[in-house]
C-alpha atoms as a PDB file:
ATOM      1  CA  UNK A   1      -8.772 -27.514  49.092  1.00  0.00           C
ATOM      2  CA  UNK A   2     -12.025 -25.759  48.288  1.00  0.00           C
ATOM      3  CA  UNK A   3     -12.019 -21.765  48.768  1.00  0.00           C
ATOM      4  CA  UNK A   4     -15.259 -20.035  49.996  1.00  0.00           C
ATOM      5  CA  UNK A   5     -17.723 -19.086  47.566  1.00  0.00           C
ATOM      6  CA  UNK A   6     -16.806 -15.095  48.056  1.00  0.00           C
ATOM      7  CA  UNK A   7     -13.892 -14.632  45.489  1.00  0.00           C
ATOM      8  CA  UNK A   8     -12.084 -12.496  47.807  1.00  0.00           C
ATOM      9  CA  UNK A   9      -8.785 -12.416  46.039  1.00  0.00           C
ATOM     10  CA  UNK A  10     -11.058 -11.628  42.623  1.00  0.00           C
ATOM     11  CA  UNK A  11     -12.440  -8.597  44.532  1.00  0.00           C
ATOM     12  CA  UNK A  12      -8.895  -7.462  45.988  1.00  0.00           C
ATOM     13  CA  UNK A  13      -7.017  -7.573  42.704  1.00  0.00           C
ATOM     14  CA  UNK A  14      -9.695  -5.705  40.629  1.00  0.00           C
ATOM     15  CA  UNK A  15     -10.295  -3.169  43.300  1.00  0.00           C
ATOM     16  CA  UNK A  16      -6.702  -2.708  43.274  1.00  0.00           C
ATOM     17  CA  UNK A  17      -6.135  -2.955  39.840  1.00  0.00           C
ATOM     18  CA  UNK A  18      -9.429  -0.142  39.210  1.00  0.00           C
ATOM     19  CA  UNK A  19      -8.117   2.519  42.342  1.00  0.00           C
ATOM     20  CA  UNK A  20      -4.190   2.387  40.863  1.00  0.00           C
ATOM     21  CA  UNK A  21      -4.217   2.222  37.381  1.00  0.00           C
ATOM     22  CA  UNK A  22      -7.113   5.335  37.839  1.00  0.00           C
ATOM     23  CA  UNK A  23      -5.021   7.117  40.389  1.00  0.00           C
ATOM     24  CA  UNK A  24      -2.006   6.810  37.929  1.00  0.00           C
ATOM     25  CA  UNK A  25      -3.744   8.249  35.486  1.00  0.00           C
ATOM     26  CA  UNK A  26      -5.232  10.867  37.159  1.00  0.00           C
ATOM     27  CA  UNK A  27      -1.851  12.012  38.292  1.00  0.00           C
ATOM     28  CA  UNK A  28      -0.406  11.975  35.203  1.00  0.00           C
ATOM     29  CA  UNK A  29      -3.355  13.258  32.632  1.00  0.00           C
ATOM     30  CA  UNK A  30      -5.467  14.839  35.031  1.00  0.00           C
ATOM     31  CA  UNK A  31      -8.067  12.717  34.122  1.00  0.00           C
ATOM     32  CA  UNK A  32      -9.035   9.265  36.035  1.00  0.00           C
ATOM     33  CA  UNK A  33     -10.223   7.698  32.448  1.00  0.00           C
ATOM     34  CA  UNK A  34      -7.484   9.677  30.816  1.00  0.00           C
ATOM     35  CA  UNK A  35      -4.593   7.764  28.203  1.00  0.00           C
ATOM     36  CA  UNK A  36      -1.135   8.554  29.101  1.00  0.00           C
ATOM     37  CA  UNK A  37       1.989   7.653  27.170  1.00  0.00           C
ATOM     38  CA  UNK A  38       3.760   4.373  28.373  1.00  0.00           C
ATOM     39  CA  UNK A  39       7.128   5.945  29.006  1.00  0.00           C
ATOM     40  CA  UNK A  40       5.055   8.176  31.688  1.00  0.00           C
ATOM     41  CA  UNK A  41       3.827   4.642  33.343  1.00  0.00           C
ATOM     42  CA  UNK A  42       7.983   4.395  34.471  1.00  0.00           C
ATOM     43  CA  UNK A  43       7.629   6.477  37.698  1.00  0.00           C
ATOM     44  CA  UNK A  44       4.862   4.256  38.541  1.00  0.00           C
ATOM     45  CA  UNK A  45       5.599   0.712  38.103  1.00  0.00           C
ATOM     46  CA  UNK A  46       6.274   0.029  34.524  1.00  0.00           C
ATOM     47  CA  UNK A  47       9.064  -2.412  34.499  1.00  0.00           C
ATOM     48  CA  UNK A  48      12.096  -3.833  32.602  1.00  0.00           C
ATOM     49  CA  UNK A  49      14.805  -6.601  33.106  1.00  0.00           C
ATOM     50  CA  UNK A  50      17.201  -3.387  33.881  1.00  0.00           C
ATOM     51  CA  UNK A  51      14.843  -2.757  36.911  1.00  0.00           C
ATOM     52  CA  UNK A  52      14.708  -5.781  38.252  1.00  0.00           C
ATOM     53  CA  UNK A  53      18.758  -5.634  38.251  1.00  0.00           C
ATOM     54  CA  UNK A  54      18.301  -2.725  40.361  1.00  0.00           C
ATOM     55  CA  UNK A  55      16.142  -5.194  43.088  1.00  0.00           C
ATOM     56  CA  UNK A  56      13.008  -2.713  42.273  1.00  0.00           C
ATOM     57  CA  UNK A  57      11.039  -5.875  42.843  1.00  0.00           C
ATOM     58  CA  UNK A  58       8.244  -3.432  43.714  1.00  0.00           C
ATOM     59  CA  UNK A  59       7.694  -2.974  40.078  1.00  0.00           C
ATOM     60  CA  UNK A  60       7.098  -6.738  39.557  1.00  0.00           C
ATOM     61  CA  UNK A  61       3.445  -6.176  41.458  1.00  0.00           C
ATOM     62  CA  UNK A  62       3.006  -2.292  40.529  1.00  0.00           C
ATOM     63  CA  UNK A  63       3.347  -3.041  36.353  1.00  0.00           C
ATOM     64  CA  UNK A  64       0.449  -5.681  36.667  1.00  0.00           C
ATOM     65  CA  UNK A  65      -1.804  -2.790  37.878  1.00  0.00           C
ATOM     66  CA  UNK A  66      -1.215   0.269  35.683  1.00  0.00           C
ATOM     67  CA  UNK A  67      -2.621   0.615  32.279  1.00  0.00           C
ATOM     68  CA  UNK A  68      -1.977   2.954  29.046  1.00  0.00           C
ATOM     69  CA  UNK A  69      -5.507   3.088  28.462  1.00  0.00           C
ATOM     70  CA  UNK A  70      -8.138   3.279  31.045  1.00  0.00           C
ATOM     71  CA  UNK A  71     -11.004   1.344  28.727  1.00  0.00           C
ATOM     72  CA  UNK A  72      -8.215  -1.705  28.334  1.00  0.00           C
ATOM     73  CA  UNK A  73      -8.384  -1.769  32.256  1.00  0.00           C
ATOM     74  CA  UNK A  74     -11.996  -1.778  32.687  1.00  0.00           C
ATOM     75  CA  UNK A  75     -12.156  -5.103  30.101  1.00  0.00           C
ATOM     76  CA  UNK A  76      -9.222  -6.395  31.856  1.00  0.00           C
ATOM     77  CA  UNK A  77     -11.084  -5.770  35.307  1.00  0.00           C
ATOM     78  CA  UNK A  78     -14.283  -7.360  34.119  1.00  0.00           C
ATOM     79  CA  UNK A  79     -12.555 -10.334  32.126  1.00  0.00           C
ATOM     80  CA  UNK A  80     -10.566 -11.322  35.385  1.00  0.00           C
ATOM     81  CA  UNK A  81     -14.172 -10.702  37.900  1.00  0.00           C
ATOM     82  CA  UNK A  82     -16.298 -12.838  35.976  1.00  0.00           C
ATOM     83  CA  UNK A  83     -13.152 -15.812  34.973  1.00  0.00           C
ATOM     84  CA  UNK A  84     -12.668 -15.525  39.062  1.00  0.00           C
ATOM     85  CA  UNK A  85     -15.898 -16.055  40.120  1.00  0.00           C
ATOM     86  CA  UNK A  86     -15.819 -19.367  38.592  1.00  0.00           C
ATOM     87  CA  UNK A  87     -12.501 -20.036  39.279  1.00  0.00           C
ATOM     88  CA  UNK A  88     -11.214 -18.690  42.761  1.00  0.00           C
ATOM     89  CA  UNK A  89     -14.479 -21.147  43.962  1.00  0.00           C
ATOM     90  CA  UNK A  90     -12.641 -24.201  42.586  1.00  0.00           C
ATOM     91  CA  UNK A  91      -9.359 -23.450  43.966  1.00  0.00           C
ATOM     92  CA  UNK A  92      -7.526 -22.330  46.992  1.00  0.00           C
ATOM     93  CA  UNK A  93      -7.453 -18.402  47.036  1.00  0.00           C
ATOM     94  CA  UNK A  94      -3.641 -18.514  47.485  1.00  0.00           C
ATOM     95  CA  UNK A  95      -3.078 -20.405  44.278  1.00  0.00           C
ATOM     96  CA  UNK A  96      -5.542 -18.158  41.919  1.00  0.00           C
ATOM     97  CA  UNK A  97      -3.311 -14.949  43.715  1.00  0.00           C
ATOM     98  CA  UNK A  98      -0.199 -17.082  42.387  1.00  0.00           C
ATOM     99  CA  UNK A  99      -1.308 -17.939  38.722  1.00  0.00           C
ATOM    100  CA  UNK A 100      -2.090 -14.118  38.493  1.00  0.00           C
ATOM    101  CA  UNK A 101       1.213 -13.067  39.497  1.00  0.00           C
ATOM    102  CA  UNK A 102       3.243 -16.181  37.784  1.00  0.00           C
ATOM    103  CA  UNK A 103       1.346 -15.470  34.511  1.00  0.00           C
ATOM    104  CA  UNK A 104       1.473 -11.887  34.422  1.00  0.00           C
ATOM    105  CA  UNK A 105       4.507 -11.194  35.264  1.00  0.00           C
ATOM    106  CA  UNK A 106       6.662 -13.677  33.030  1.00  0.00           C
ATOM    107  CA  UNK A 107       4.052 -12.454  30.088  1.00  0.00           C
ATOM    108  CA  UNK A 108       5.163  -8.871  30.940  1.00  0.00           C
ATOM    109  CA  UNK A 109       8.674  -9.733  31.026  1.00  0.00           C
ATOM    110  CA  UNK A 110       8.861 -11.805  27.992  1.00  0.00           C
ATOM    111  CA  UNK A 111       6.799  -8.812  25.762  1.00  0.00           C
ATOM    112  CA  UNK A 112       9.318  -6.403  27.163  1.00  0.00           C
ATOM    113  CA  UNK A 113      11.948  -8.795  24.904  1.00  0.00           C
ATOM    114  CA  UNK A 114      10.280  -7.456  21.937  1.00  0.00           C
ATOM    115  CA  UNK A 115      10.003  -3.751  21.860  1.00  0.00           C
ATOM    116  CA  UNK A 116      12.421  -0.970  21.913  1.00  0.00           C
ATOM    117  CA  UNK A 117      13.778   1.265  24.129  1.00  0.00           C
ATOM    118  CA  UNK A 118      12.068   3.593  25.696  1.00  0.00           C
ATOM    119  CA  UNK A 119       8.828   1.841  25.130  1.00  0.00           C
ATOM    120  CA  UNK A 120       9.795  -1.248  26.795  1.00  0.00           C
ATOM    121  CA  UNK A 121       8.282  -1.091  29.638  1.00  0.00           C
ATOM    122  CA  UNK A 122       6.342  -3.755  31.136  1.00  0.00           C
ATOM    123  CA  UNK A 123       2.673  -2.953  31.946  1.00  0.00           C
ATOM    124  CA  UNK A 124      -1.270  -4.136  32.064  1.00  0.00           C
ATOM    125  CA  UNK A 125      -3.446  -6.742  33.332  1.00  0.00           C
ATOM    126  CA  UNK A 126      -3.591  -8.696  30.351  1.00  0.00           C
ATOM    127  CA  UNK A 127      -0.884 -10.969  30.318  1.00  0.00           C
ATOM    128  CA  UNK A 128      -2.184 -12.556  34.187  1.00  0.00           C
ATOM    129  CA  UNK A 129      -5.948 -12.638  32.727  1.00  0.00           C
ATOM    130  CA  UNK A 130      -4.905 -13.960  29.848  1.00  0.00           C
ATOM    131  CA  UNK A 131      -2.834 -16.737  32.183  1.00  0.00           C
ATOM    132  CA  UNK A 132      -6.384 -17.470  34.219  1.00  0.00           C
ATOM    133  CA  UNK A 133      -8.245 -18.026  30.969  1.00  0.00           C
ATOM    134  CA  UNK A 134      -5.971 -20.381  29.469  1.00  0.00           C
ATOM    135  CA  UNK A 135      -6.362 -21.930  32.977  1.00  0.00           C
ATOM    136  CA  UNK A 136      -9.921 -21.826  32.808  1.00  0.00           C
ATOM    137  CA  UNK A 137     -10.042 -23.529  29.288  1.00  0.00           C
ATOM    138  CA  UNK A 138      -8.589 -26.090  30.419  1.00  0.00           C
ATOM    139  CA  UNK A 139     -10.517 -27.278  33.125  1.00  0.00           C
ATOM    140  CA  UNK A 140     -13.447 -26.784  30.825  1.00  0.00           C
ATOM    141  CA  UNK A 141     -11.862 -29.193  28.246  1.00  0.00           C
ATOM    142  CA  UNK A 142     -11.260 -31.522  31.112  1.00  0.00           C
ATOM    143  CA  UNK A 143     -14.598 -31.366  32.152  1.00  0.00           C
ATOM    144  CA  UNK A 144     -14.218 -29.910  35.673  1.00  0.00           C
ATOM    145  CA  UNK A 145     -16.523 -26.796  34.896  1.00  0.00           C
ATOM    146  CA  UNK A 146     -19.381 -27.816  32.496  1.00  0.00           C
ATOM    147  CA  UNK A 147     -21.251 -24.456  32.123  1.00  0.00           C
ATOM    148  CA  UNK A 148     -22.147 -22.683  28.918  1.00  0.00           C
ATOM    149  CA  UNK A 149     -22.568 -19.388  30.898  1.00  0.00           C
ATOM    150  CA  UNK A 150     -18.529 -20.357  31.577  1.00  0.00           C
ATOM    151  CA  UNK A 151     -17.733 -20.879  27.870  1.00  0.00           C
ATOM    152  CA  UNK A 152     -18.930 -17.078  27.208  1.00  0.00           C
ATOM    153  CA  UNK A 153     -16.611 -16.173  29.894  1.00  0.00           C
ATOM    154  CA  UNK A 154     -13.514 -17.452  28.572  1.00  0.00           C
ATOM    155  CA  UNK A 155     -14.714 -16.784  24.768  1.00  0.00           C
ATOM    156  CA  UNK A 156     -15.174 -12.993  26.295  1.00  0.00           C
ATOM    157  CA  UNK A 157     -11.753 -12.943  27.982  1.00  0.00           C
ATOM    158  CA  UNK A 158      -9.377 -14.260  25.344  1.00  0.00           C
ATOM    159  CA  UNK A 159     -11.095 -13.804  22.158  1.00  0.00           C
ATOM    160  CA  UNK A 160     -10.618  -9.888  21.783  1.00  0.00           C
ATOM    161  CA  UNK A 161      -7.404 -10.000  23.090  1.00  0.00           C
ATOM    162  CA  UNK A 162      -5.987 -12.312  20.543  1.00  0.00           C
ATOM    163  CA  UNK A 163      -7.551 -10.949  17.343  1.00  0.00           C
ATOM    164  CA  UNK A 164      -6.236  -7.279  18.595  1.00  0.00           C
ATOM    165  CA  UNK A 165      -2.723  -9.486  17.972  1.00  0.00           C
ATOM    166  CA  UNK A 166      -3.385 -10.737  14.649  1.00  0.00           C
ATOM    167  CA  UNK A 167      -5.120  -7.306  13.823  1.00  0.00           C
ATOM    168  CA  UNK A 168      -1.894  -5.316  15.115  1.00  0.00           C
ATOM    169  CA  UNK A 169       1.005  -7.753  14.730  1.00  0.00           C
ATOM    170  CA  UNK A 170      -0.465 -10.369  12.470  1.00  0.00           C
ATOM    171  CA  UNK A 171       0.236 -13.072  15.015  1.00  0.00           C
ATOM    172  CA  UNK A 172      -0.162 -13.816  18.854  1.00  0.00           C
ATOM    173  CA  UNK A 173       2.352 -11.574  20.522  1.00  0.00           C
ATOM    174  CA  UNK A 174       5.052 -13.732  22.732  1.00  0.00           C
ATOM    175  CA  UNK A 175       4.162 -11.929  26.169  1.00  0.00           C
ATOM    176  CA  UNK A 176       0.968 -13.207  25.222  1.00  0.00           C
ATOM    177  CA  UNK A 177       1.177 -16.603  24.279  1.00  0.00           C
ATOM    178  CA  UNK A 178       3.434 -17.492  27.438  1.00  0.00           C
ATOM    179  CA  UNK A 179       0.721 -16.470  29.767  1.00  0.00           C
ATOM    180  CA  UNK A 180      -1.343 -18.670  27.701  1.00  0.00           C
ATOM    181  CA  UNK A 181       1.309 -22.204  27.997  1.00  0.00           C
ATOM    182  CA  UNK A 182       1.377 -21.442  31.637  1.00  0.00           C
ATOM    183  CA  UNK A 183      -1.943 -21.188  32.652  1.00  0.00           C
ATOM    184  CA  UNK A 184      -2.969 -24.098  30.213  1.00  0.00           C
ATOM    185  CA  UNK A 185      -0.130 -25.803  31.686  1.00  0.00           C
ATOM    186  CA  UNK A 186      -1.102 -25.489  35.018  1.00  0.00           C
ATOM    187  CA  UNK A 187      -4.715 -26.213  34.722  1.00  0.00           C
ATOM    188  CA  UNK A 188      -4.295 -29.311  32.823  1.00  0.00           C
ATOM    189  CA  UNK A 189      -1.645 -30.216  35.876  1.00  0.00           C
ATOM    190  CA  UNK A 190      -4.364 -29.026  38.758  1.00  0.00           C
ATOM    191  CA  UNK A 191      -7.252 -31.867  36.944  1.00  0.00           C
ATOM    192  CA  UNK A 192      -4.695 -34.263  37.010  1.00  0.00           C
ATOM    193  CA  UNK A 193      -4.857 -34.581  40.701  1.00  0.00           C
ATOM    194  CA  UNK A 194      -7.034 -37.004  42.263  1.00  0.00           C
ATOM    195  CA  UNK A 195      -8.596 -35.292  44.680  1.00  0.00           C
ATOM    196  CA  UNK A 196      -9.035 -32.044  42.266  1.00  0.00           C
ATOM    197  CA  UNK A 197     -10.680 -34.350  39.998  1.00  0.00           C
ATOM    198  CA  UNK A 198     -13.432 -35.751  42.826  1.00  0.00           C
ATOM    199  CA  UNK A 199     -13.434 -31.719  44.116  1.00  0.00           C
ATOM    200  CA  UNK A 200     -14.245 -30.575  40.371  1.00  0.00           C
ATOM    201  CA  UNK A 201     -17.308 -33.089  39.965  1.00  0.00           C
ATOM    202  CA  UNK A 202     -18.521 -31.325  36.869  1.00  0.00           C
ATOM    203  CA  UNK A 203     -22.374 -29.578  37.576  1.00  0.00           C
ATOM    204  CA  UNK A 204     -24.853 -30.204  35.006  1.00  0.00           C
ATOM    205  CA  UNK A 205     -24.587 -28.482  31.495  1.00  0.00           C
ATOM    206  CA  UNK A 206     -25.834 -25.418  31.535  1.00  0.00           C
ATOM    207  CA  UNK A 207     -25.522 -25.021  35.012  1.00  0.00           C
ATOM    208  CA  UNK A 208     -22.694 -22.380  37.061  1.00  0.00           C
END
């Protein structure tokens, strides 16, 4: 099924995303742009397997929203508005909603495997945008989306973020690259389907 052209869940996750993680901050630093320390993120949303064995399922949403830095969020925010107006327009609203949650949350998770106590905490948007990139690339390689403009997109969205990896940790970091397999995954699945294949008749090059 074919969503409207207005990428309404697009809109309602980065307006979300921008008034939160701001709001947070502002509480905490005084300062909507200001950088708080991650263990200060807790109160808020920042989440761990120990919270979800308390049921705070709350956090699973919250922890996609807040950010360390505000300047992260913004790039987060614009990598996810311009990878959703190509993408929510090709797929049902309710399923780009579900890749962002599936992919950022099980990213989140998985990173919070890898650091230590208290700095564990699960937070930030770019575990799901990564997940909707790797989705993205996929129907590009499969030829459902055939637009250079496109190719910047994605090149914009997942480039940064993985040389920040190898620049930091000298390889892709694990909450990362399961975002990555899932979205990949799942878009390689999605152009499998016959009638997502007649749906995604590829435009001509160049073209949006």
């Amino acid at each position: 099924m074919k969503s409207t052209q207005i990428p309404y869940i697009t809109i309602i996750i980065c307006l979300t995303t921008l008034i939160y993680s701001m709001g947070v901050a502002l509480a905490v630093s005084g300062n909507l742009m200001g950088s708080v320390r991650i263990t200060q993120l807790e109160p808020y949303g920042g989440v761990t397997f120990a919270h979800l064995e308390n049921l705070e399922l709350w956090r699973l949403l919250a922890s996609q929203l807040i950010h360390v830095k505000q300047l992260h969020m913004l790039f987060n925010v614009l990598s996810l508005a311009l990878l959703g107006f190509f993408l929510e327009r090709r797929v049902h609203g309710f399923m780009f909603f579900l890749l962002w949650f599936i992919a950022g949350v099980t990213g989140t998770l998985v990173g919070t495997l890898f650091v230590t106590p208290p700095w564990n905490l699960g937070t930030g948007a770019s575990q799901a945008v990564l997940g909707i990139a790797a989705f993205g690339l996929a129907l590009f390689l499969r030829g459902a989306i055939q637009s250079r403009a496109f190719l910047i997109v994605l090149c914009f969205s997942l480039i940064p973020a993985l040389a920040l990896d190898f620049i930091y940790a000298g390889y892709p970091k694990p909450g990362h690259v399961v975002p990555l397999l899932i979205g990949g995954i799942a878009g390689f699945v999605h152009c499998r389907q016959p009638s997502n294949a007649l749906q995604h008749a590829p435009p001509r090059a160049g073209g949006v």
